[in-house]
C-alpha atoms as a PDB file:
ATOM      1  CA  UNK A   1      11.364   7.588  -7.942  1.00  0.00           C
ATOM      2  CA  UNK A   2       9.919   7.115  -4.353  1.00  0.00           C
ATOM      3  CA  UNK A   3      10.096   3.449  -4.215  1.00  0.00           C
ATOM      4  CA  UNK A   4      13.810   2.633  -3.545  1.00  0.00           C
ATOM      5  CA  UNK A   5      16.051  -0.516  -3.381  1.00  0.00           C
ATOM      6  CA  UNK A   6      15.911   0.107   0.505  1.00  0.00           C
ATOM      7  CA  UNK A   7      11.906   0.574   0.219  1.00  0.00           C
ATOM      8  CA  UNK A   8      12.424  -2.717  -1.964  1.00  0.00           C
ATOM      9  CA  UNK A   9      13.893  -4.570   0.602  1.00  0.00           C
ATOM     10  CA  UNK A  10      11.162  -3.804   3.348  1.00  0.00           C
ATOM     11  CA  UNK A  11       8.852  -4.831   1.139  1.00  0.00           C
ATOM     12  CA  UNK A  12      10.064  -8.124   0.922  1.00  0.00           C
ATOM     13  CA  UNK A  13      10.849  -8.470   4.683  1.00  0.00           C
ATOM     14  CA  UNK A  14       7.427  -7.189   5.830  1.00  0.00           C
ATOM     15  CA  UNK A  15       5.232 -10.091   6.940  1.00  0.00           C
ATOM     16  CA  UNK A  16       1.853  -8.117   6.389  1.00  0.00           C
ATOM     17  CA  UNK A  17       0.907  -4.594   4.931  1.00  0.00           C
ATOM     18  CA  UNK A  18      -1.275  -2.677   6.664  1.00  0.00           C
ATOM     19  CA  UNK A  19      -3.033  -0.367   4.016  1.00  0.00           C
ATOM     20  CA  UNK A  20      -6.058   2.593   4.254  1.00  0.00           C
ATOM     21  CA  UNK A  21      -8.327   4.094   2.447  1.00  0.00           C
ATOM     22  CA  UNK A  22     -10.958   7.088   2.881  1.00  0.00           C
ATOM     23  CA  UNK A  23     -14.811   6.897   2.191  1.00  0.00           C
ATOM     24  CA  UNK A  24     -16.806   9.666   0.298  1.00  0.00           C
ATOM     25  CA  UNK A  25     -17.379  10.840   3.393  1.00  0.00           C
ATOM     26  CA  UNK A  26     -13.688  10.768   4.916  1.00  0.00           C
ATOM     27  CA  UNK A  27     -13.875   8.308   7.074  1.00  0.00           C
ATOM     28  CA  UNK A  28     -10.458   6.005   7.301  1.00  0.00           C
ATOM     29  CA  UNK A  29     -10.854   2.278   6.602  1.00  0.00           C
ATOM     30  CA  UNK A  30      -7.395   0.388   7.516  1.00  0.00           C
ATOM     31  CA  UNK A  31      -7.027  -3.466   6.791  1.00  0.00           C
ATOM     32  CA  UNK A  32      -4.267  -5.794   6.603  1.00  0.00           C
ATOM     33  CA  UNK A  33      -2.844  -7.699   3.313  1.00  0.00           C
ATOM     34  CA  UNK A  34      -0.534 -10.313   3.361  1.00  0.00           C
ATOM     35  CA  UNK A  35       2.397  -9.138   0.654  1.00  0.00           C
ATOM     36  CA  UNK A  36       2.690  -7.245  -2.050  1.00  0.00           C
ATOM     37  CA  UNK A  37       1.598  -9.260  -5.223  1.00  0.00           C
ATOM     38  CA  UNK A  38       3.701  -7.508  -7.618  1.00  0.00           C
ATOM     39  CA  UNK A  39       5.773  -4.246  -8.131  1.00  0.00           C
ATOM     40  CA  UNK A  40       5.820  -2.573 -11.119  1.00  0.00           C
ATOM     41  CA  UNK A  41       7.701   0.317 -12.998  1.00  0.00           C
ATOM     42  CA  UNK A  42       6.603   3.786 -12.481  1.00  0.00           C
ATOM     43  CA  UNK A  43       6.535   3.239  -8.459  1.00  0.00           C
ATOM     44  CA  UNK A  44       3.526   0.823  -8.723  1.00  0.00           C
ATOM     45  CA  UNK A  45       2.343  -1.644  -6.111  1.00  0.00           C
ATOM     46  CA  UNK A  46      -0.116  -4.293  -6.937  1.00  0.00           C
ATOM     47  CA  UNK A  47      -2.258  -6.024  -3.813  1.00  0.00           C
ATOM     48  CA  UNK A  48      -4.237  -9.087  -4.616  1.00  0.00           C
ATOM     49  CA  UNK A  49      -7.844  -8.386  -4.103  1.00  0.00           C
ATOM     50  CA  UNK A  50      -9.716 -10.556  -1.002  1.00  0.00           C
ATOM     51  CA  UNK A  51     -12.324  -9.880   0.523  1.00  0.00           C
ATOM     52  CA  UNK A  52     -11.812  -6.110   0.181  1.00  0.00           C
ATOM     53  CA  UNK A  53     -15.487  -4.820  -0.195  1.00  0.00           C
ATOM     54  CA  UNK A  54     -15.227  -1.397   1.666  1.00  0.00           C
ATOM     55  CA  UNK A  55     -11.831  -1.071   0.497  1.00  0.00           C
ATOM     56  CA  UNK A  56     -12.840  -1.240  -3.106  1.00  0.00           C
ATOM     57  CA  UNK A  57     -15.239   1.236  -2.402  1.00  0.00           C
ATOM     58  CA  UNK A  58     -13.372   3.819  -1.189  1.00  0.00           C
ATOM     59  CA  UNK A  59     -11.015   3.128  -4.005  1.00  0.00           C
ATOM     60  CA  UNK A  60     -13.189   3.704  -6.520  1.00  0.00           C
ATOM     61  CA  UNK A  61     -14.999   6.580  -4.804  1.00  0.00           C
ATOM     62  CA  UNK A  62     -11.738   8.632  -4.173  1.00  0.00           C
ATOM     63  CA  UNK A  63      -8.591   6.651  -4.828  1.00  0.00           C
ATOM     64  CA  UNK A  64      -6.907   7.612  -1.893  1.00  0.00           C
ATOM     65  CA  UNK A  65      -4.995   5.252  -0.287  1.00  0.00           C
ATOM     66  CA  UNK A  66      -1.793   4.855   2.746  1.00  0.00           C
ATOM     67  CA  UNK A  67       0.551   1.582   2.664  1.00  0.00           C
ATOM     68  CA  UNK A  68       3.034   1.159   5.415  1.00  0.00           C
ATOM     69  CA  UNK A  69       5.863  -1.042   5.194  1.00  0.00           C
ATOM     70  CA  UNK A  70       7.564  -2.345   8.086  1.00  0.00           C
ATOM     71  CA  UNK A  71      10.152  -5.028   9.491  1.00  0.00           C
ATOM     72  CA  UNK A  72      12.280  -5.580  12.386  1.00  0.00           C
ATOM     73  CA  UNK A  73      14.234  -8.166   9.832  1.00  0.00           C
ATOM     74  CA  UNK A  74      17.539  -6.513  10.191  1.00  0.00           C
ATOM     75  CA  UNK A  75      17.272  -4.224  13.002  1.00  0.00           C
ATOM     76  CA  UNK A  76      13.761  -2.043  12.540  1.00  0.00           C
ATOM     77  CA  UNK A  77      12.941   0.136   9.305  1.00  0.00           C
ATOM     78  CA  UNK A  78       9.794   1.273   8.276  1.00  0.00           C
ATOM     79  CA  UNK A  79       8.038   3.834   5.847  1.00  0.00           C
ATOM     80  CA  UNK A  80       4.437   4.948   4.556  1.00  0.00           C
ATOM     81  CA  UNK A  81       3.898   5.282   1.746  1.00  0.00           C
ATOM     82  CA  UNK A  82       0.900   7.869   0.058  1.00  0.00           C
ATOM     83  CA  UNK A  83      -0.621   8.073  -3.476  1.00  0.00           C
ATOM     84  CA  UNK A  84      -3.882   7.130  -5.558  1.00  0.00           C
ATOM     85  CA  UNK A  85      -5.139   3.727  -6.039  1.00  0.00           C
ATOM     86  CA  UNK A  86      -7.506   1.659  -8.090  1.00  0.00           C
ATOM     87  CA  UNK A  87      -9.105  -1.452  -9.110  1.00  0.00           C
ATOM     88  CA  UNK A  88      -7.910  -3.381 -11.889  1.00  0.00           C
ATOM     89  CA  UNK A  89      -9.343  -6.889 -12.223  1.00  0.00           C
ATOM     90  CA  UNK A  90      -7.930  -8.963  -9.247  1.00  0.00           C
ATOM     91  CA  UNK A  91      -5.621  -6.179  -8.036  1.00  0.00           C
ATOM     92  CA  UNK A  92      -5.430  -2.726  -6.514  1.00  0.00           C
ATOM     93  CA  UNK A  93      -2.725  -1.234  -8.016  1.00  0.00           C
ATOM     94  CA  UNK A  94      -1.557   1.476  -5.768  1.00  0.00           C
ATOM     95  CA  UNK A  95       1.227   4.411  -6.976  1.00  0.00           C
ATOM     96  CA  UNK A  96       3.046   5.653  -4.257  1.00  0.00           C
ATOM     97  CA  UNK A  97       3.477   9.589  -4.714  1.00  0.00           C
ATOM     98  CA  UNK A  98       4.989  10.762  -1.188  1.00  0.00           C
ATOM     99  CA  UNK A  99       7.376   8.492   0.930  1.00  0.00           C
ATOM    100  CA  UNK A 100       8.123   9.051   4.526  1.00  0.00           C
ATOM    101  CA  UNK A 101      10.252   7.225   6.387  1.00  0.00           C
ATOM    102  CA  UNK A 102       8.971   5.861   9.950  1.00  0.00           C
ATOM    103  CA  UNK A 103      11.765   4.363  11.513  1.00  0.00           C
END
């Protein structure tokens, strides 16, 4: 499992989510989301989709995709977060693979 109760609990502190994806051609694309929509079993994040042309893109040409969560709620913690993404109506739904922890 690589999303945690201590991952959890960043993720509900973080007041935005900076997240990145790769082109066909591998160049980064970073944007910010507000929070995560939903998290589901099977280390599973879901994003609500806005305004996320290039992003969907990418998804959908590669599914790779970085999420880093982050708060100084607390005293500071942060991690990123790496795996495969896609597009699933009004969502990307992003499974985190590989944790790391940032601070």
């Amino acid at each position: 499992m690589v999303i945690t109760k201590e991952v959890l609990d960043v993720i509900a502190k973080a007041p935005f989510i900076p997240i990145t994806t790769v082109s066909a051609q591998g160049e980064p694309h970073s944007i910010v989301v507000g929070k995560v929509a939903e998290v589901r079993e099977g280390d599973i994040l879901g994003f609500g989709v806005y305004k996320m042309d290039v992003t969907q893109q990418n998804i959908k040409a590669n599914g790779i995709m970085q999420v880093i969560i982050a708060t100084m709620e607390g005293g500071p913690k942060g991690f990123r977060l790496e795996g495969k993404a896609c597009v699933e109506e009004k969502l990307v739904l992003f499974k985190a693979e590989k944790l790391e922890k940032l601070l």
